[in-house]
PDB file of N, CA and C in Angstrom:
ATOM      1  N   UNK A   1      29.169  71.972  86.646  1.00  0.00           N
ATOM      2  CA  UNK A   1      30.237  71.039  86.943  1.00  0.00           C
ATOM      3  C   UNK A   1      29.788  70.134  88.087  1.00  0.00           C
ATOM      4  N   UNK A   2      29.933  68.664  87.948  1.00  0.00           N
ATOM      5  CA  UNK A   2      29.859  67.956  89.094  1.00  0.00           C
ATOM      6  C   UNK A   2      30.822  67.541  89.805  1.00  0.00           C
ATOM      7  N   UNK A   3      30.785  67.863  91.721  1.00  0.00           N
ATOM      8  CA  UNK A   3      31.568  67.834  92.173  1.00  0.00           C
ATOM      9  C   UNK A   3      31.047  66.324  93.060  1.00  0.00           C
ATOM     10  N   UNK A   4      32.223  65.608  93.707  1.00  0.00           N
ATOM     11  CA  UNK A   4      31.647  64.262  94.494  1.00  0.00           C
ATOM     12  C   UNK A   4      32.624  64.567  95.397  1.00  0.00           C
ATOM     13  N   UNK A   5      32.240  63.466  96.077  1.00  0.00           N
ATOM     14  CA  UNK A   5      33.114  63.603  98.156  1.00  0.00           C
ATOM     15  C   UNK A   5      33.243  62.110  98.376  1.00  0.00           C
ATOM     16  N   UNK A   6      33.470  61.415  96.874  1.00  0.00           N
ATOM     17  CA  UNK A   6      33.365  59.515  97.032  1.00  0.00           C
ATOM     18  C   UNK A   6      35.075  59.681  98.104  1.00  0.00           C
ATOM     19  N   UNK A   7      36.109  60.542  97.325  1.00  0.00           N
ATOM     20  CA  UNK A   7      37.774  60.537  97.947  1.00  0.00           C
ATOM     21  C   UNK A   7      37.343  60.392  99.769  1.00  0.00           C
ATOM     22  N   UNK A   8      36.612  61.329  99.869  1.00  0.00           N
ATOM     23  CA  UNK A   8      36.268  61.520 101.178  1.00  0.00           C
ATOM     24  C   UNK A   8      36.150  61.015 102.183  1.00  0.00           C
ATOM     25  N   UNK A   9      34.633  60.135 101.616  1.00  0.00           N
ATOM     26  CA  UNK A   9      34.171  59.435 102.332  1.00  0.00           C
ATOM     27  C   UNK A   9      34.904  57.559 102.173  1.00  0.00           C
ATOM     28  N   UNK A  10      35.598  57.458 101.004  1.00  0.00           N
ATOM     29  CA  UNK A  10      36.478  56.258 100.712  1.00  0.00           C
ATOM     30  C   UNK A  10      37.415  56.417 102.278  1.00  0.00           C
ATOM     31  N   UNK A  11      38.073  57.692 102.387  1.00  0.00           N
ATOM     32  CA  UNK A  11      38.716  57.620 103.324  1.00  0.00           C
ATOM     33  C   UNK A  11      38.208  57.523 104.709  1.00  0.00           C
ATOM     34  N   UNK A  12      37.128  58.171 104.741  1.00  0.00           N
ATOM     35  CA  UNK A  12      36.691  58.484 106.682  1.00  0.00           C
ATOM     36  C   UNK A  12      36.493  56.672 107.057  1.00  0.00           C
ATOM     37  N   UNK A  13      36.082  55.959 105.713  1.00  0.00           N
ATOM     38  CA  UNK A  13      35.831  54.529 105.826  1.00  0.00           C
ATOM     39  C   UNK A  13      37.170  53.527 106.033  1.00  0.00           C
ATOM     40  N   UNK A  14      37.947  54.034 105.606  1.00  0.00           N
ATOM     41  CA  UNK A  14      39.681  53.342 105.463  1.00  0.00           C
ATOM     42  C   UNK A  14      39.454  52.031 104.186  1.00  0.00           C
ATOM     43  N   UNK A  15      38.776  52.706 103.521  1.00  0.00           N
ATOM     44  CA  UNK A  15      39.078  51.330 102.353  1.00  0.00           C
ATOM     45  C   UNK A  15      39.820  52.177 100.664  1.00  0.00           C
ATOM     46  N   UNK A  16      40.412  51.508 100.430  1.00  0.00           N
ATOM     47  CA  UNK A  16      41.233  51.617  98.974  1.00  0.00           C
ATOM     48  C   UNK A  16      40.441  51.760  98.065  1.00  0.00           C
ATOM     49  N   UNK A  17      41.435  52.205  96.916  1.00  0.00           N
ATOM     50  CA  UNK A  17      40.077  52.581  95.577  1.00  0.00           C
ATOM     51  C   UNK A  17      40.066  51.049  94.831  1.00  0.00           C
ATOM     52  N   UNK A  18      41.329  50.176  95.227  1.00  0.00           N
ATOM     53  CA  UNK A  18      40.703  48.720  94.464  1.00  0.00           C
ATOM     54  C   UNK A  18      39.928  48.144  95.964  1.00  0.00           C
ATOM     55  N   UNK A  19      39.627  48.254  96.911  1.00  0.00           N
ATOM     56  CA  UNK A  19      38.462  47.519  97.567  1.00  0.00           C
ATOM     57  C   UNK A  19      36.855  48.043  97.399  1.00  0.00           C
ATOM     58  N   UNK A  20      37.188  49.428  97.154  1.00  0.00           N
ATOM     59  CA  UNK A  20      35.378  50.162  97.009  1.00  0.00           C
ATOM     60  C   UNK A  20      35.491  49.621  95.469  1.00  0.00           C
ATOM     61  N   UNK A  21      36.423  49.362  94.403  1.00  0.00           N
ATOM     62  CA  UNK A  21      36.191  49.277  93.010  1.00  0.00           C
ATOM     63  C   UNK A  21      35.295  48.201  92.732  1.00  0.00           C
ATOM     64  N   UNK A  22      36.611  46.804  93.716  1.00  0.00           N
ATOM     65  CA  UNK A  22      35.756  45.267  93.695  1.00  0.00           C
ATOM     66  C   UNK A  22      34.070  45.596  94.005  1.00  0.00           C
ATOM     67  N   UNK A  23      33.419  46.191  95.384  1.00  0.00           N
ATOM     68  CA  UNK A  23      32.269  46.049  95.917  1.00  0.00           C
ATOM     69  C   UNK A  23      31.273  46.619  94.624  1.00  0.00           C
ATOM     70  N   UNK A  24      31.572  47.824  94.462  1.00  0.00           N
ATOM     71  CA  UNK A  24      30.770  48.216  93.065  1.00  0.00           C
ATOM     72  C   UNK A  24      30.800  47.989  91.573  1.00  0.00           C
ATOM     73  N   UNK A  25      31.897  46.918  91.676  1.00  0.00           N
ATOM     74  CA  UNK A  25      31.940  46.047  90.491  1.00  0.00           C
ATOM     75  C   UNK A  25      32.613  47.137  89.297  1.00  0.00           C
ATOM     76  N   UNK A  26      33.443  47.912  89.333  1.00  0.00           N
ATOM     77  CA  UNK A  26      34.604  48.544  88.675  1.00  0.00           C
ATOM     78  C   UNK A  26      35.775  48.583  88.805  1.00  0.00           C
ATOM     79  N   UNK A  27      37.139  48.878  88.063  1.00  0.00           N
ATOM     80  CA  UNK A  27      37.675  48.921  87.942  1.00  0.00           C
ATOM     81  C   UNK A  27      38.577  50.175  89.170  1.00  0.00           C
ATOM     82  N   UNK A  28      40.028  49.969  89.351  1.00  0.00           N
ATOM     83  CA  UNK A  28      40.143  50.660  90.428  1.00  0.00           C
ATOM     84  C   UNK A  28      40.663  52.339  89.462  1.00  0.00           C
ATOM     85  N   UNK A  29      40.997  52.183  88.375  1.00  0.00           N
ATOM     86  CA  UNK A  29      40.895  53.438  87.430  1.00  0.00           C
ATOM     87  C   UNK A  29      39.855  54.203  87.154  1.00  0.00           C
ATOM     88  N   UNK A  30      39.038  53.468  87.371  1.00  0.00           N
ATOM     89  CA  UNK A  30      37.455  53.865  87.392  1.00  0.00           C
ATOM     90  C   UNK A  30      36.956  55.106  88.789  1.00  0.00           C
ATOM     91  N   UNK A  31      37.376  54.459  89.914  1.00  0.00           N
ATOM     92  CA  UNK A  31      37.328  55.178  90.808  1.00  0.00           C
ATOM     93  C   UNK A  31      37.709  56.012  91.177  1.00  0.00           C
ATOM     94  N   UNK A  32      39.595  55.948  90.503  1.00  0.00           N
ATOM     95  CA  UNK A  32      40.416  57.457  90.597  1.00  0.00           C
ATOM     96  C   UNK A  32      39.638  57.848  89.953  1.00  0.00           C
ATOM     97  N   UNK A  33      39.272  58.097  88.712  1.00  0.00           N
ATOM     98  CA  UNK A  33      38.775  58.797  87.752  1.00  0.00           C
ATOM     99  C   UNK A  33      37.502  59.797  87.911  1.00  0.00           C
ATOM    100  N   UNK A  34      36.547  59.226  88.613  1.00  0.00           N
ATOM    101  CA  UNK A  34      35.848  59.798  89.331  1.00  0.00           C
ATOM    102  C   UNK A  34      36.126  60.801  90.346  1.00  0.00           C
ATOM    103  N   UNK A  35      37.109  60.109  91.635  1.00  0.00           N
ATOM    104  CA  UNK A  35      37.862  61.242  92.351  1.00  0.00           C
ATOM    105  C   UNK A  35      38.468  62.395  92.019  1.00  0.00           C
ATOM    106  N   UNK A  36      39.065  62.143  91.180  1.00  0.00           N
ATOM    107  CA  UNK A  36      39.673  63.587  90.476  1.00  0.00           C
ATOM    108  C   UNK A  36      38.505  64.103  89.389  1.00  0.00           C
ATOM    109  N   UNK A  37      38.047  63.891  89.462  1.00  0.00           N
ATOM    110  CA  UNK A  37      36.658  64.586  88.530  1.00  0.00           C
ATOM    111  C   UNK A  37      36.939  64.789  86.999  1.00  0.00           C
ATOM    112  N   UNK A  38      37.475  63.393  86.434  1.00  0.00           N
ATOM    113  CA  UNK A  38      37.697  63.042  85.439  1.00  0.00           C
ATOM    114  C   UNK A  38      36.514  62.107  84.886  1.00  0.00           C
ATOM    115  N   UNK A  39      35.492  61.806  85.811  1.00  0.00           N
ATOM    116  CA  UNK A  39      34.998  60.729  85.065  1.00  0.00           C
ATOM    117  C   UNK A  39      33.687  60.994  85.862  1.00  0.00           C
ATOM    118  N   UNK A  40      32.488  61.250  84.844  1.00  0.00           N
ATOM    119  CA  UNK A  40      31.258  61.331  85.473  1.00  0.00           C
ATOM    120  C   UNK A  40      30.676  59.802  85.663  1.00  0.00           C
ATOM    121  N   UNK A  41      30.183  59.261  86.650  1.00  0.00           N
ATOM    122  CA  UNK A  41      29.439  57.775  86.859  1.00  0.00           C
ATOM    123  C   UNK A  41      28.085  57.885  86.405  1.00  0.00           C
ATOM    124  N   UNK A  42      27.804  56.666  86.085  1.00  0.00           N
ATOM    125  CA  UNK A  42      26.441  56.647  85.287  1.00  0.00           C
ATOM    126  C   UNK A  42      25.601  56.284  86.408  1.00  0.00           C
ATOM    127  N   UNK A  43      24.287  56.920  86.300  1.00  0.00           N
ATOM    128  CA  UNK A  43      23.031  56.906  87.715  1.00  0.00           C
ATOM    129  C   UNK A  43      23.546  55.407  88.025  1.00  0.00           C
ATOM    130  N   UNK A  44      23.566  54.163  87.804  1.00  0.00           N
ATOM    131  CA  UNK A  44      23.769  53.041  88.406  1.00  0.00           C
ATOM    132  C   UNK A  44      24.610  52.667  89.471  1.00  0.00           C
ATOM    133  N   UNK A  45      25.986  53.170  88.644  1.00  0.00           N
ATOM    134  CA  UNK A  45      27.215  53.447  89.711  1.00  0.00           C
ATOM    135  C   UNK A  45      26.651  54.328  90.703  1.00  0.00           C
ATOM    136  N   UNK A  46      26.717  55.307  90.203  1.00  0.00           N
ATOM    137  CA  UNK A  46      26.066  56.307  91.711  1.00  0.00           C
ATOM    138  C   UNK A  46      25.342  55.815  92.752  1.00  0.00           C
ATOM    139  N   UNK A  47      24.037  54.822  92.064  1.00  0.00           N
ATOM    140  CA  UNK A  47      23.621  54.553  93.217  1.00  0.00           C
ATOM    141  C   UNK A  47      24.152  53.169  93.977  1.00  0.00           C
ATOM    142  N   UNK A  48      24.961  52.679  93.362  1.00  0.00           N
ATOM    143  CA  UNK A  48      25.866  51.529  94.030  1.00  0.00           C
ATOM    144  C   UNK A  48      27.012  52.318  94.805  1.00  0.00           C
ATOM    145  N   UNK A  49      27.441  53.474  94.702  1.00  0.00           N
ATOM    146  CA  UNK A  49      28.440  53.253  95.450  1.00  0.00           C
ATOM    147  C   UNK A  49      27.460  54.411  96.769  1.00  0.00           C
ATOM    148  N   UNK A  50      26.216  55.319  96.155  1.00  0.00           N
ATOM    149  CA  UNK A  50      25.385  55.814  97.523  1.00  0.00           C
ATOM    150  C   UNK A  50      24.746  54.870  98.939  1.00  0.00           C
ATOM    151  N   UNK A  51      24.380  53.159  97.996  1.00  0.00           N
ATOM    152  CA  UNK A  51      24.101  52.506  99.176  1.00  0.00           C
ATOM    153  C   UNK A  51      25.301  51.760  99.815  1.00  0.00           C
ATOM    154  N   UNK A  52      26.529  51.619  99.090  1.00  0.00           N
ATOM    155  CA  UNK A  52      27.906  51.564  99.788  1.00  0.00           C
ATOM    156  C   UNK A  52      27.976  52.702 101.125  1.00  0.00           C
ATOM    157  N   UNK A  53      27.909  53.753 100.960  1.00  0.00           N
ATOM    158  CA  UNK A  53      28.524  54.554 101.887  1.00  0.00           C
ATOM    159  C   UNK A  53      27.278  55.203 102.868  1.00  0.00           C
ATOM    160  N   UNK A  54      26.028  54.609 102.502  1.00  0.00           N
ATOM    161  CA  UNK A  54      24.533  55.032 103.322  1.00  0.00           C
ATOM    162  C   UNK A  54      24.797  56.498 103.060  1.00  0.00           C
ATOM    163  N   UNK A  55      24.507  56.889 102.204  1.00  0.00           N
ATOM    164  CA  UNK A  55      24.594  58.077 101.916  1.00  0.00           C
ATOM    165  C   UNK A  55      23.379  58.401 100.541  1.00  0.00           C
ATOM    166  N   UNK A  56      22.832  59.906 100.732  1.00  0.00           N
ATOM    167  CA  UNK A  56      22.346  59.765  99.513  1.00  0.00           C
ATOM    168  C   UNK A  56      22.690  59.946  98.359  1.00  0.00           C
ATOM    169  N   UNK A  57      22.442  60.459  97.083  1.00  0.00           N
ATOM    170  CA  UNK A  57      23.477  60.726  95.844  1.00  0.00           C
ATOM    171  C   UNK A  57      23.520  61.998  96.085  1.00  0.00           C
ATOM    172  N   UNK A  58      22.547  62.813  96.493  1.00  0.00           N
ATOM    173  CA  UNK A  58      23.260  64.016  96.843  1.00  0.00           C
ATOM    174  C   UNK A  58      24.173  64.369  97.864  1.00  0.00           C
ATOM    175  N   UNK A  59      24.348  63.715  98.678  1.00  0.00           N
ATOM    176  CA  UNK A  59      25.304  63.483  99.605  1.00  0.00           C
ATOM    177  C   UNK A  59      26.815  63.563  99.030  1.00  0.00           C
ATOM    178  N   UNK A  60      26.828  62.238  97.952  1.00  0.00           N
ATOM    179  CA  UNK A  60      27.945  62.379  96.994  1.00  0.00           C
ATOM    180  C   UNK A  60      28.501  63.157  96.205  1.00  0.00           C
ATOM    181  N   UNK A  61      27.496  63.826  96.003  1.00  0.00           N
ATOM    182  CA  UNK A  61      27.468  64.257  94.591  1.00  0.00           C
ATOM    183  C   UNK A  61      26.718  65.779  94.029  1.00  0.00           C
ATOM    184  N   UNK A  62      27.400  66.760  93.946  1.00  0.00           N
ATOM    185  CA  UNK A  62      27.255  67.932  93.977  1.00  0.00           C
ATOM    186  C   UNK A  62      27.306  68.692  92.870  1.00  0.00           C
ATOM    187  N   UNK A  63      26.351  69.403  92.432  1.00  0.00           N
ATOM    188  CA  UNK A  63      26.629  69.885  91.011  1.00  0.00           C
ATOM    189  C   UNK A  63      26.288  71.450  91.319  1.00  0.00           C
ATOM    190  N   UNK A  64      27.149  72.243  90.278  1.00  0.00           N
ATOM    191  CA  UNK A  64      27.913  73.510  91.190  1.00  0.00           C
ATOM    192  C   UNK A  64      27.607  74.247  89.470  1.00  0.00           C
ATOM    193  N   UNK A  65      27.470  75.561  89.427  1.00  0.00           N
ATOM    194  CA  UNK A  65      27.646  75.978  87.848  1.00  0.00           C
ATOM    195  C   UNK A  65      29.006  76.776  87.987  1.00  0.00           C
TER     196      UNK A  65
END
C-alpha cells in the first residue's frame, strides 16, 4: 500500500489543495484524491509536486505492505 504526507506537508506550507493543484498543473480533486489515498500519482506528478515541497519522493511517499 502507498502511503503519502502531500496533506501534511500542503499544510505545514499553508497552501490549499486548489493552489498546490494550479502549481502542478491538476485538478483540485486530483489532490484530495491522492490525500485520502484514493488516487495513486503517476512518477511525473510525484516528481512535480517532490520539487514543490523540496522534498524527496520518498519523503512523500511511503510504501508499507
Amino acid at each position: 500500500m502507498l502511503y503519502n504526507l502531500i496533506k501534511k506537508h500542503r499544510e505545514e506550507n499553508q497552501i490549499s489543495q486548489e493552489e498546490l493543484a494550479h502549481v502542478v498543473g491538476v485538478s483540485r480533486q486530483t489532490i484530495h484524491a491522492i490525500e485520502k489515498g484514493n488516487y495513486n500519482p503517476s512518477l511525473e506528478l510525484s516528481f512535480k509536486l517532490s520539487i514543490y515541497f523540496n522534498k524527496s519522493i520518498e519523503e512523500l511517499f511511503q510504501y508499507k505492505r
